[in-house]
Protein backbone atom coordinates (compact mmCIF):
# COMPACT_ATOMS: atom_id res chain seq x y z
CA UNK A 1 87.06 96.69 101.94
CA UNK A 2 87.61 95.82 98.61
CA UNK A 3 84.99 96.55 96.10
CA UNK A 4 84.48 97.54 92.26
CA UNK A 5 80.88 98.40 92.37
CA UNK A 6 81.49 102.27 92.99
CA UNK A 7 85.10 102.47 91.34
CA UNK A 8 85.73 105.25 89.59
CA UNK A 9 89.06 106.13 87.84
CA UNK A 10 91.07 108.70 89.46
CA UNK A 11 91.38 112.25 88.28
CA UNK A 12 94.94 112.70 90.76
CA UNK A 13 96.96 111.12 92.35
CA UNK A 14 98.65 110.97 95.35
CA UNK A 15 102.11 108.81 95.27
CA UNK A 16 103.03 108.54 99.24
CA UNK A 17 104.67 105.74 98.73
CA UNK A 18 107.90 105.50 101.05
CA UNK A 19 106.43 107.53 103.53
CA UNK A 20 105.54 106.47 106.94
CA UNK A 21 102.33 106.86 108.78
CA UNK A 22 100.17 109.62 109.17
CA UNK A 23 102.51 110.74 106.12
CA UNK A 24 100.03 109.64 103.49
CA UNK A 25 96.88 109.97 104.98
CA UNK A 26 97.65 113.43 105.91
CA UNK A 27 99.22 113.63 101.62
CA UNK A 28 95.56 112.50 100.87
CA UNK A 29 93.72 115.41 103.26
CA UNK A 30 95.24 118.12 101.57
CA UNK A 31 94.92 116.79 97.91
CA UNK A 32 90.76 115.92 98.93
CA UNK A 33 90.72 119.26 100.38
CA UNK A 34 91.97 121.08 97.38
CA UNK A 35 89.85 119.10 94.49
CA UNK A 36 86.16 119.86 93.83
CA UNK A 37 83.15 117.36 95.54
CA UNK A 38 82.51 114.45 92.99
CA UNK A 39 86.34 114.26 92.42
CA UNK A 40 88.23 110.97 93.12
CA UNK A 41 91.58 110.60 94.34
CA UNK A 42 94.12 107.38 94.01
CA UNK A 43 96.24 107.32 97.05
CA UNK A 44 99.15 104.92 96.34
CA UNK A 45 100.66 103.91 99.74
CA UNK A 46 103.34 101.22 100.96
CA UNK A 47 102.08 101.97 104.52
CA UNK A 48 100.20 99.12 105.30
CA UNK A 49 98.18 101.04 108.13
CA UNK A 50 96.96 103.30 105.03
CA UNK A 51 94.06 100.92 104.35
CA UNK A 52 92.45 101.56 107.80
CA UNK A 53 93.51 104.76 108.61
CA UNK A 54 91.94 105.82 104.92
CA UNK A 55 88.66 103.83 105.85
CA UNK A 56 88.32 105.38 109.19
CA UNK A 57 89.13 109.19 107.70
CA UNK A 58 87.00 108.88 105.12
CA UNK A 59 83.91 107.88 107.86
CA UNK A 60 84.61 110.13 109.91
CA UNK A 61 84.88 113.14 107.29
CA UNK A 62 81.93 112.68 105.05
CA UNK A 63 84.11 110.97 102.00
CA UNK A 64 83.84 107.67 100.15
CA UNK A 65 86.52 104.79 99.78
CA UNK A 66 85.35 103.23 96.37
CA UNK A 67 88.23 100.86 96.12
CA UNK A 68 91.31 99.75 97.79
CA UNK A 69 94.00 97.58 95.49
CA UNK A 70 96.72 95.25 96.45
CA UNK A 71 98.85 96.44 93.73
CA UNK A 72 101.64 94.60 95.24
CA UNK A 73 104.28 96.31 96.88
CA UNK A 74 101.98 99.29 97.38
CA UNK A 75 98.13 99.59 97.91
CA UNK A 76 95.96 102.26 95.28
CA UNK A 77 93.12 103.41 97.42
CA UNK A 78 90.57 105.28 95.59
CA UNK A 79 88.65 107.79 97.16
CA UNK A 80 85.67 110.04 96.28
CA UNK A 81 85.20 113.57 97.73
CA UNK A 82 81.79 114.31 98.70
């Protein structure tokens, strides 16, 4: 999923980059869990598992993925608390 209908710019960030999996996602939990609803987050990630495993938590939990960037050697996967 790659979209820039619903992006929004981030008000934090979350730099996991260099950490391995569930490292980041679990990074991203605890920084969604600690902002107020309506916030987004940027998750930026080297993980390439990141992309799905941020898709499927965000499903699961309620939140939104508004956009997920190749940036290169990392992705930047923003993602709205609701």
């Amino acid at each position: 999923m790659t979209t820039n209908q619903t992006s929004a710019e981030a008000e934090t960030t979350v730099d996991a980059r260099g950490a391995t999996c569930p490292g980041p996602l679990m990074d991203l939990i605890a920084e969604i869990r600690a902002v107020d609803t309506g916030t987004v987050v940027a998750l930026l990630s080297d993980a390439d598992n990141s992309k799905t495993e941020v898709q499927e938590w965000a499903e699961e939990s309620g939140n939104e993925v508004t956009d997920i960037v190749d940036e290169g050697d990392h992705y930047r996967i923003h993602v709205r608390k609701l």
